[in-house]
PDB file of N, CA and C in Angstrom:
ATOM      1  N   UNK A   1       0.839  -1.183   0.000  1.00  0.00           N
ATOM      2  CA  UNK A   1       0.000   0.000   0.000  1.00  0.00           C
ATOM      3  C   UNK A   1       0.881   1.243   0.000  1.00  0.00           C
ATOM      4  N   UNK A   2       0.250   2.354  -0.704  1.00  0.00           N
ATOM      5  CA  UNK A   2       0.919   3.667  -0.633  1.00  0.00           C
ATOM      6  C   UNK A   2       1.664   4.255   0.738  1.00  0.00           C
ATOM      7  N   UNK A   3       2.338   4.646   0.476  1.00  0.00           N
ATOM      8  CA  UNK A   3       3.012   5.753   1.918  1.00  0.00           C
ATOM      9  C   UNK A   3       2.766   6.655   1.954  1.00  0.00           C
ATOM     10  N   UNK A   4       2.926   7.539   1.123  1.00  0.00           N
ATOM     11  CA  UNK A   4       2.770   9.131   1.024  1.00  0.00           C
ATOM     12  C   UNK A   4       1.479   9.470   0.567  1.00  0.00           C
ATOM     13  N   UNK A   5       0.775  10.814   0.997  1.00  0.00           N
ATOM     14  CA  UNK A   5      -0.249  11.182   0.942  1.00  0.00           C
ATOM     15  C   UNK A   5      -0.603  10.958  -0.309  1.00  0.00           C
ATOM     16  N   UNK A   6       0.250  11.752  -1.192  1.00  0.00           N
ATOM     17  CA  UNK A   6       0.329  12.052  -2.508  1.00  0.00           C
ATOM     18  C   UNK A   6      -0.275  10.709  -3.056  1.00  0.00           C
ATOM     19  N   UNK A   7       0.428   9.637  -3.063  1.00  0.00           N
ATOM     20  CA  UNK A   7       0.565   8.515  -3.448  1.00  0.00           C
ATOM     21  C   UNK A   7      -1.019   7.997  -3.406  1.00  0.00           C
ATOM     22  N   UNK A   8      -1.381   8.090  -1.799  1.00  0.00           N
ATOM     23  CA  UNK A   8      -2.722   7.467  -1.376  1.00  0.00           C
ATOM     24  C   UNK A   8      -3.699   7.742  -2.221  1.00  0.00           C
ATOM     25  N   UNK A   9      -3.717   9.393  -2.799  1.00  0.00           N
ATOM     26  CA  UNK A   9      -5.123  10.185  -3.400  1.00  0.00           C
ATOM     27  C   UNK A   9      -4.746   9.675  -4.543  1.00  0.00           C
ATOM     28  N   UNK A  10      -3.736   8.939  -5.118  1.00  0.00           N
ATOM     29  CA  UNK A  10      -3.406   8.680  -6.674  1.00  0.00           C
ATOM     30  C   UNK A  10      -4.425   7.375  -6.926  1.00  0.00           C
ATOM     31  N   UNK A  11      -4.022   6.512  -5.710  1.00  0.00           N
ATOM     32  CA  UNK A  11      -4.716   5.544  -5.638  1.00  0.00           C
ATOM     33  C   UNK A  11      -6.461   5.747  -5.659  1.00  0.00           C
ATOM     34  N   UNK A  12      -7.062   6.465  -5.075  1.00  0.00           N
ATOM     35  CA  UNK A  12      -8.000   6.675  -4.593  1.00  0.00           C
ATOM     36  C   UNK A  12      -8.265   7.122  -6.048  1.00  0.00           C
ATOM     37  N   UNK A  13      -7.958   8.243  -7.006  1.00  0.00           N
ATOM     38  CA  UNK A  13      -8.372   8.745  -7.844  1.00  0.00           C
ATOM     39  C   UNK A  13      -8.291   7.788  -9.184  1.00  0.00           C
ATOM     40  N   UNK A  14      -7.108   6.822  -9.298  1.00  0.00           N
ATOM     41  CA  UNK A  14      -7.211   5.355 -10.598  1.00  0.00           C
ATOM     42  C   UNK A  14      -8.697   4.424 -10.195  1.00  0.00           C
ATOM     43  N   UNK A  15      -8.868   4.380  -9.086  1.00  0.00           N
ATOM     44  CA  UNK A  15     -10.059   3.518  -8.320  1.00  0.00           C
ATOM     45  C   UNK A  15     -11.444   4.081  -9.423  1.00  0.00           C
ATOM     46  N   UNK A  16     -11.454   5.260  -8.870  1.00  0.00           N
ATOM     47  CA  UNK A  16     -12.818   6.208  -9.227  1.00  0.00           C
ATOM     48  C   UNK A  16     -12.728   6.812 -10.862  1.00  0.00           C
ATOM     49  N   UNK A  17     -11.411   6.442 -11.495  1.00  0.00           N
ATOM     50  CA  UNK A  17     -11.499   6.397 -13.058  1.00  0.00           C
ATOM     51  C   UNK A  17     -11.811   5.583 -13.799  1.00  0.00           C
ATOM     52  N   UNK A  18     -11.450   4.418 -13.005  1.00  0.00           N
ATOM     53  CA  UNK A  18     -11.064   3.296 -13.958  1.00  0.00           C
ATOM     54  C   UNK A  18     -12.913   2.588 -13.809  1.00  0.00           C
ATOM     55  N   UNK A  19     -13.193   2.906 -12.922  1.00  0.00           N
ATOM     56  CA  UNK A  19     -14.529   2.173 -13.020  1.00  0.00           C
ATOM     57  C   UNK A  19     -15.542   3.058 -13.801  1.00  0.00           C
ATOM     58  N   UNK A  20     -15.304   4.604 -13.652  1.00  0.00           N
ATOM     59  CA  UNK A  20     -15.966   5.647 -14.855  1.00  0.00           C
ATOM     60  C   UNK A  20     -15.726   4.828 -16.052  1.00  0.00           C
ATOM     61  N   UNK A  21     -14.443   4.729 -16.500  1.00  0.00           N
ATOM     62  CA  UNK A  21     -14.206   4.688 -17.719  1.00  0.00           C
ATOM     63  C   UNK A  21     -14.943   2.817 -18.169  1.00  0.00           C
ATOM     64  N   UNK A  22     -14.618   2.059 -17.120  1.00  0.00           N
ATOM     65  CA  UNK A  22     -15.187   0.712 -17.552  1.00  0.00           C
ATOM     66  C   UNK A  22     -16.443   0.991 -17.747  1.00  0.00           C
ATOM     67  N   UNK A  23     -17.588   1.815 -17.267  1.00  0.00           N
ATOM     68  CA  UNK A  23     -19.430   2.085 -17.567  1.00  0.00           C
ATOM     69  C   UNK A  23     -19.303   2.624 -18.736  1.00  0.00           C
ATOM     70  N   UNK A  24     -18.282   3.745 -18.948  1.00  0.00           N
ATOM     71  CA  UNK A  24     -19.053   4.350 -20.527  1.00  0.00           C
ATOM     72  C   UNK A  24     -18.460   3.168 -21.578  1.00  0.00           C
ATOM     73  N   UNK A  25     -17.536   2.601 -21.502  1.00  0.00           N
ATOM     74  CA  UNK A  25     -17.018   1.589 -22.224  1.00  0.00           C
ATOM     75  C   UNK A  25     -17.968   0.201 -22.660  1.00  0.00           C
ATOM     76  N   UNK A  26     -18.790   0.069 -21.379  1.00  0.00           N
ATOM     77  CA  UNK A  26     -19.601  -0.998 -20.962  1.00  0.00           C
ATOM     78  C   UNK A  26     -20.922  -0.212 -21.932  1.00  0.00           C
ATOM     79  N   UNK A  27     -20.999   0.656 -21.845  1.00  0.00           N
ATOM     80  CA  UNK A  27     -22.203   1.595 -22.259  1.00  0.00           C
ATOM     81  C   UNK A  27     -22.159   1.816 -23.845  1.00  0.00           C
ATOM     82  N   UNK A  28     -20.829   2.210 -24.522  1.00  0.00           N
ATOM     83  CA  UNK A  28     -21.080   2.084 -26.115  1.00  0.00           C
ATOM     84  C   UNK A  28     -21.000   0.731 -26.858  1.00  0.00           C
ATOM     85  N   UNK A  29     -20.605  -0.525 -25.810  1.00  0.00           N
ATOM     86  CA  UNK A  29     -20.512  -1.581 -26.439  1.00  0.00           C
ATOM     87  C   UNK A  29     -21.753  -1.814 -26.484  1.00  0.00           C
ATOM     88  N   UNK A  30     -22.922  -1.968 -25.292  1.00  0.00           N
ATOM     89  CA  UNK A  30     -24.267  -2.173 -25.162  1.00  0.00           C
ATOM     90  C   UNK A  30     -25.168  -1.384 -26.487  1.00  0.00           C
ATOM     91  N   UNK A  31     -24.412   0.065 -26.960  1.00  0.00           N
ATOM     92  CA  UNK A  31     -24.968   0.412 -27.803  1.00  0.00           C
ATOM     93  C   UNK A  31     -24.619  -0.059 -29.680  1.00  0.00           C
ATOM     94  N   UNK A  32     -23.681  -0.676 -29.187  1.00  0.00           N
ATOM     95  CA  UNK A  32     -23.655  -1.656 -30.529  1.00  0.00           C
ATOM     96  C   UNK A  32     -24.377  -2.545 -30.517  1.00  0.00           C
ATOM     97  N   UNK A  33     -24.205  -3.271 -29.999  1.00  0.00           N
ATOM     98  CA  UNK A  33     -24.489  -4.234 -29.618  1.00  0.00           C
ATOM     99  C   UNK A  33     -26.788  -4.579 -30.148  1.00  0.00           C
ATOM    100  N   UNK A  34     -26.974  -3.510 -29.814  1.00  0.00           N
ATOM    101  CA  UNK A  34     -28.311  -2.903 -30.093  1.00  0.00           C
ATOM    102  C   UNK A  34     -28.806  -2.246 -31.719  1.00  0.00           C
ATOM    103  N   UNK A  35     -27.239  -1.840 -32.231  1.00  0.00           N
ATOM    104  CA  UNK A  35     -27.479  -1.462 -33.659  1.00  0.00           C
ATOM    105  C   UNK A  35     -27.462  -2.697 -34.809  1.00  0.00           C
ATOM    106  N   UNK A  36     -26.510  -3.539 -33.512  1.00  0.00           N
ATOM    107  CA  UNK A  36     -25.995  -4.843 -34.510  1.00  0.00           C
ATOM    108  C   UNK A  36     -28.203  -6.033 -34.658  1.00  0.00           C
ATOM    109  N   UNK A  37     -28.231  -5.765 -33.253  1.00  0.00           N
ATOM    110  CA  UNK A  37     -29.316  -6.720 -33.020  1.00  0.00           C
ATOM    111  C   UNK A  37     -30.807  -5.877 -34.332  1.00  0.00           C
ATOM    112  N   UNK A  38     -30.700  -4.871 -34.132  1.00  0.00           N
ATOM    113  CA  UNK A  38     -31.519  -3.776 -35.267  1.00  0.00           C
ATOM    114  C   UNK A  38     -31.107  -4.037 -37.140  1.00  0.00           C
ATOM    115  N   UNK A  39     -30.541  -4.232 -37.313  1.00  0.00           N
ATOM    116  CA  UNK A  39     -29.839  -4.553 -38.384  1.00  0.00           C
ATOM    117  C   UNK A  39     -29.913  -6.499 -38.849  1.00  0.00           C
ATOM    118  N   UNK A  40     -29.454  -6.437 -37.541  1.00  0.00           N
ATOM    119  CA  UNK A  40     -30.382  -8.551 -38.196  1.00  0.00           C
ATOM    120  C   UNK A  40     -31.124  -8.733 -38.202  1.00  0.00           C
ATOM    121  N   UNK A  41     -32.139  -7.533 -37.605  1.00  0.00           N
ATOM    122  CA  UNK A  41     -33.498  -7.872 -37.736  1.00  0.00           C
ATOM    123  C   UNK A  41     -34.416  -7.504 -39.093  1.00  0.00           C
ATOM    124  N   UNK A  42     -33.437  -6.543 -39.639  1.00  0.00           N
ATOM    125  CA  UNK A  42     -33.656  -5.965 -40.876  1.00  0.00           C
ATOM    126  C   UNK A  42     -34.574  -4.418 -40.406  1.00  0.00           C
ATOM    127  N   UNK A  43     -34.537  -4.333 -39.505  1.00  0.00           N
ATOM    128  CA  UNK A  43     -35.264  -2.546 -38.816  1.00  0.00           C
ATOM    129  C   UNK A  43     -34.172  -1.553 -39.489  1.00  0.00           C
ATOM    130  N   UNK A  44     -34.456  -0.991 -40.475  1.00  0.00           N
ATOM    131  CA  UNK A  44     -33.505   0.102 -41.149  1.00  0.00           C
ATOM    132  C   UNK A  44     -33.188   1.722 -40.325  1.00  0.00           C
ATOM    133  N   UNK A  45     -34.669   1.607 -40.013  1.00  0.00           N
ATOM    134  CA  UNK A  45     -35.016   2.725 -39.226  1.00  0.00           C
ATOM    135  C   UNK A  45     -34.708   3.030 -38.005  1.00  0.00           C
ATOM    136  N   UNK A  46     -34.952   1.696 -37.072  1.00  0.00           N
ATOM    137  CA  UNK A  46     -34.057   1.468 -35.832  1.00  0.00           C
ATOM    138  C   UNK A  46     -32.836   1.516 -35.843  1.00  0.00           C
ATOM    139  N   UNK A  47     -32.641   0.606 -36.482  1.00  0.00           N
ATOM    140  CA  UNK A  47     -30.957   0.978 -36.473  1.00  0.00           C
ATOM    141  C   UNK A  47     -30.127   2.359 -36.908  1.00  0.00           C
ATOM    142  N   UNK A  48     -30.809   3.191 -37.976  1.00  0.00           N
ATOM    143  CA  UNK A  48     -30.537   4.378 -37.733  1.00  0.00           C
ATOM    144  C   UNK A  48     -30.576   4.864 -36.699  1.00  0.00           C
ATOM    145  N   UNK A  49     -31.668   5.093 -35.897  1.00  0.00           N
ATOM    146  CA  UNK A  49     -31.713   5.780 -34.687  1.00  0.00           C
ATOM    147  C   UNK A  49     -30.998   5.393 -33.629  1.00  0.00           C
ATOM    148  N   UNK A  50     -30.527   3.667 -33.530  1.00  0.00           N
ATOM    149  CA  UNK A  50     -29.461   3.027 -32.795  1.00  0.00           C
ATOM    150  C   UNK A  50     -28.125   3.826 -33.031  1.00  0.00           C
ATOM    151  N   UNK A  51     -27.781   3.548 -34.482  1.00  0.00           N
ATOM    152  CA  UNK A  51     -26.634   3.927 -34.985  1.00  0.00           C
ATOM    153  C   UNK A  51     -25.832   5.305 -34.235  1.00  0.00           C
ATOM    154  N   UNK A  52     -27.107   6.954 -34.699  1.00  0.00           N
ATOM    155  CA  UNK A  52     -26.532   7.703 -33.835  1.00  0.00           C
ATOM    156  C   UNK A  52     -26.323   7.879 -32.501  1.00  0.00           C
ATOM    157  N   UNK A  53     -26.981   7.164 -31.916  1.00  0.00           N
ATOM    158  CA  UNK A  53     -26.644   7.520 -29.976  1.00  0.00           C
ATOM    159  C   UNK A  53     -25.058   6.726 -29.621  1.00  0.00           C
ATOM    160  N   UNK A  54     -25.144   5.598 -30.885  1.00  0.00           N
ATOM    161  CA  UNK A  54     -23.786   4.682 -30.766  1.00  0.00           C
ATOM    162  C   UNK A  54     -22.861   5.830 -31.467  1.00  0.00           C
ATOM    163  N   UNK A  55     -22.446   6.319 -32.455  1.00  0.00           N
ATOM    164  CA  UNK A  55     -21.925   7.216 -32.994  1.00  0.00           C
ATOM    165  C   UNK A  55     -21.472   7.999 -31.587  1.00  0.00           C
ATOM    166  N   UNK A  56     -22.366   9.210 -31.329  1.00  0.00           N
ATOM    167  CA  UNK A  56     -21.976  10.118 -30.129  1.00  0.00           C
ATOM    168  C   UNK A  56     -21.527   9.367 -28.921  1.00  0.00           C
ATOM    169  N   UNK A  57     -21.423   7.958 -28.586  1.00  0.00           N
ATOM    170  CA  UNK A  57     -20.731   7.627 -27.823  1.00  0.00           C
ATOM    171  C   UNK A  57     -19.367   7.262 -27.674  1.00  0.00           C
ATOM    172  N   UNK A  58     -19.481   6.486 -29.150  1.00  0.00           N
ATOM    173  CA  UNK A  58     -18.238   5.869 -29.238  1.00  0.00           C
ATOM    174  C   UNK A  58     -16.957   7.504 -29.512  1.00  0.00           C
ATOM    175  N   UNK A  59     -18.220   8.450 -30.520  1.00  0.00           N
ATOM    176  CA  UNK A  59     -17.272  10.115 -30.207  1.00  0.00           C
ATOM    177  C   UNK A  59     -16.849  10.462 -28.938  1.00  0.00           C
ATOM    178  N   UNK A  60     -17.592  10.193 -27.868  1.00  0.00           N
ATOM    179  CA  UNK A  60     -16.993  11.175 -26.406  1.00  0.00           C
ATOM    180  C   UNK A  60     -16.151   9.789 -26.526  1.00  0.00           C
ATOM    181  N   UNK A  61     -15.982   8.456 -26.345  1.00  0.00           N
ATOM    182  CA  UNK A  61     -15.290   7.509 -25.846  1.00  0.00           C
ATOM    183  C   UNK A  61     -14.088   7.733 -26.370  1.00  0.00           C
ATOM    184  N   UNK A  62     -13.508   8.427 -27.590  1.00  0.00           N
ATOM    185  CA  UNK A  62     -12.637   8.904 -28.143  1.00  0.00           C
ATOM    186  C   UNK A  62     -12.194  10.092 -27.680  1.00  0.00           C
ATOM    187  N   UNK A  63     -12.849  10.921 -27.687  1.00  0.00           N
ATOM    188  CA  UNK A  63     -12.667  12.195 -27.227  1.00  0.00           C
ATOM    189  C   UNK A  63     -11.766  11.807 -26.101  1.00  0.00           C
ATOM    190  N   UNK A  64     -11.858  11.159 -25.139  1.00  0.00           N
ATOM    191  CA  UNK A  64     -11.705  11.138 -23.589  1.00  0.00           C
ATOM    192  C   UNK A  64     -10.644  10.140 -23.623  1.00  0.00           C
ATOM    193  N   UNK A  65     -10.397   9.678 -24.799  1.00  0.00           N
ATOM    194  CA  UNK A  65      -9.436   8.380 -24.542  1.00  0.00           C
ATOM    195  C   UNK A  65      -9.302   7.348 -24.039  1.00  0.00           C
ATOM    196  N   UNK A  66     -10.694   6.621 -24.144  1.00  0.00           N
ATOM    197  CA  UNK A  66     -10.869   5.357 -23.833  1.00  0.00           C
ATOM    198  C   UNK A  66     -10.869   4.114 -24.586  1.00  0.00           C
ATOM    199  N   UNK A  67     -11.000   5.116 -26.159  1.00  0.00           N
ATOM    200  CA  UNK A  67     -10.244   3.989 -27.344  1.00  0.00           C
ATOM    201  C   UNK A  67      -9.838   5.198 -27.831  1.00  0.00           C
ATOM    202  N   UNK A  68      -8.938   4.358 -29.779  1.00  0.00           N
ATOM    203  CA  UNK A  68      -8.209   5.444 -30.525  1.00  0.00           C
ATOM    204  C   UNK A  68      -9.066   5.886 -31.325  1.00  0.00           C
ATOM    205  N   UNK A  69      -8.594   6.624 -31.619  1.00  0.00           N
ATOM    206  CA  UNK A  69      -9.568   7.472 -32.233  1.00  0.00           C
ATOM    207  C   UNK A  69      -9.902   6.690 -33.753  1.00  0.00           C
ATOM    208  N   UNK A  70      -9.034   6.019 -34.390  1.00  0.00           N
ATOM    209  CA  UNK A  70      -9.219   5.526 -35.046  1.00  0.00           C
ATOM    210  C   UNK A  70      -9.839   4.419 -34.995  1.00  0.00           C
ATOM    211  N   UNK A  71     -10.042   3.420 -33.664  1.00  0.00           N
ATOM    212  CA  UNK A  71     -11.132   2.253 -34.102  1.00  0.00           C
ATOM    213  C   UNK A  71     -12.157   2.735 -33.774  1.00  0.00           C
ATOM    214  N   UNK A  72     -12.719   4.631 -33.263  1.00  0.00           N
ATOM    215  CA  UNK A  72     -13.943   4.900 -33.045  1.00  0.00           C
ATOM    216  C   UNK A  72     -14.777   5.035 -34.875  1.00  0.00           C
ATOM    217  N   UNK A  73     -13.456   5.534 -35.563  1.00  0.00           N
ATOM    218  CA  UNK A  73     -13.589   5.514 -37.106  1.00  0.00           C
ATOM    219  C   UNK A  73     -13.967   4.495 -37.382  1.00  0.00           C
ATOM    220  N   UNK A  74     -13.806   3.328 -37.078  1.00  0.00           N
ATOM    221  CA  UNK A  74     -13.858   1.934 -37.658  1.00  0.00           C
ATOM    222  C   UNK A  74     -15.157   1.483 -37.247  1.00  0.00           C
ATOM    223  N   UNK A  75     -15.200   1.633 -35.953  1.00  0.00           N
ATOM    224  CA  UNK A  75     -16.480   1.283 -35.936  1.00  0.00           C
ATOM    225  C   UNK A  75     -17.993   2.339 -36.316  1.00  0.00           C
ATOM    226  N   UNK A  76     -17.667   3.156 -36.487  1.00  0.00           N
ATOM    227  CA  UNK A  76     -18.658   4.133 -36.946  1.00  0.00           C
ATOM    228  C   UNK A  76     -18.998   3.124 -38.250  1.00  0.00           C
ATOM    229  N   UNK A  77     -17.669   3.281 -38.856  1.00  0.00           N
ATOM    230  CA  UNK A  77     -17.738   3.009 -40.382  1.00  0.00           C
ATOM    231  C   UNK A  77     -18.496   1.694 -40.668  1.00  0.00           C
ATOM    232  N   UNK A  78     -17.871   0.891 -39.578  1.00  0.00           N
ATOM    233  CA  UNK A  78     -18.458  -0.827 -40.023  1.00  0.00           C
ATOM    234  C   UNK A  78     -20.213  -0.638 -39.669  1.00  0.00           C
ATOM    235  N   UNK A  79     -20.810   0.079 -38.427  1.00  0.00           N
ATOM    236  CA  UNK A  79     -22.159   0.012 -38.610  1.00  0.00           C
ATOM    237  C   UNK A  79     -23.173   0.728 -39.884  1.00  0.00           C
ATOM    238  N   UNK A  80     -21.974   1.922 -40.368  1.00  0.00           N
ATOM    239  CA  UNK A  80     -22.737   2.648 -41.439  1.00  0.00           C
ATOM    240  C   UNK A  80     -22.695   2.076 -42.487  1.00  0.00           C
ATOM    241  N   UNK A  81     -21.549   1.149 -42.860  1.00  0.00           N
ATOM    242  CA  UNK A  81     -22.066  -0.197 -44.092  1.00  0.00           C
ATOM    243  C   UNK A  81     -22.967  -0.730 -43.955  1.00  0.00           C
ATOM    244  N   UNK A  82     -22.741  -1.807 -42.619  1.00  0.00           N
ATOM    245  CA  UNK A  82     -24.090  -2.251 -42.683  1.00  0.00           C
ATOM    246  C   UNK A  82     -25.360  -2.101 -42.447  1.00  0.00           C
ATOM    247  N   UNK A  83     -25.995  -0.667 -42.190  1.00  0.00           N
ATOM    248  CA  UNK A  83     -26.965  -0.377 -41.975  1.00  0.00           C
ATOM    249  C   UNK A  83     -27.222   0.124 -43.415  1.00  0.00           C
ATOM    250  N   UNK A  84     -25.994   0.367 -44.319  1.00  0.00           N
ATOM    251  CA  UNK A  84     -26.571   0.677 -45.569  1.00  0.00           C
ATOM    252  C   UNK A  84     -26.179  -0.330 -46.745  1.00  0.00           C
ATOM    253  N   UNK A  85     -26.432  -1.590 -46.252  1.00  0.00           N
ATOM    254  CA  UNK A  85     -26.203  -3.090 -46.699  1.00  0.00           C
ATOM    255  C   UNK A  85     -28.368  -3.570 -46.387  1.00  0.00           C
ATOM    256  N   UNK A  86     -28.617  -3.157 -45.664  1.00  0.00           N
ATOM    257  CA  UNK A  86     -30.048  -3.517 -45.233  1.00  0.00           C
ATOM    258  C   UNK A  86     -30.650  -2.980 -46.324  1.00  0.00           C
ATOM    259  N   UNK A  87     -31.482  -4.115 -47.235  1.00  0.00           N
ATOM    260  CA  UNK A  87     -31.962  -3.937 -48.389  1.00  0.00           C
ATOM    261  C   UNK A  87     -33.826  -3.445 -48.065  1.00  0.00           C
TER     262      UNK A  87
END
């Protein structure tokens, strides 16, 4: 365990990040996860409306650095194929 004060609040403050950052993480996967299930179902419309709330998440999840910015690209990209793969 820490010694120094300094040290202690470091601890205290990785504690209270790391579990922030695991919910919103936990939170844009759930929102795939929902665009993906919209999309096998063949709901074009749903899944649009899935698509953007997943979009603006996986954006702040980037923003904030909880992935790179580039697989937030990737995955934007892979749901906007296939939502525009739904015939």
């Amino acid at each position: 365990m820490a010694n120094h004060k300094s040290s202690i609040k470091r601890a205290r403050q990785t504690i209270v990040r790391t579990e922030r950052n695991r919910a919103e993480k936990s939170r844009f996967k759930t929102l795939r996860k929902g665009v993906l299930s919209a999309i096998a179902a063949g709901d074009k419309e749903g899944a649009a409306k899935a698509s953007n709330s997943f979009s603006s998440a996986v954006d702040k999840a980037a923003k904030r650095n909880l992935i790179h910015p580039n697989k937030a690209a990737n995955l934007k990209s892979k749901t906007a194929k296939a939502i525009a793969a739904i015939a």
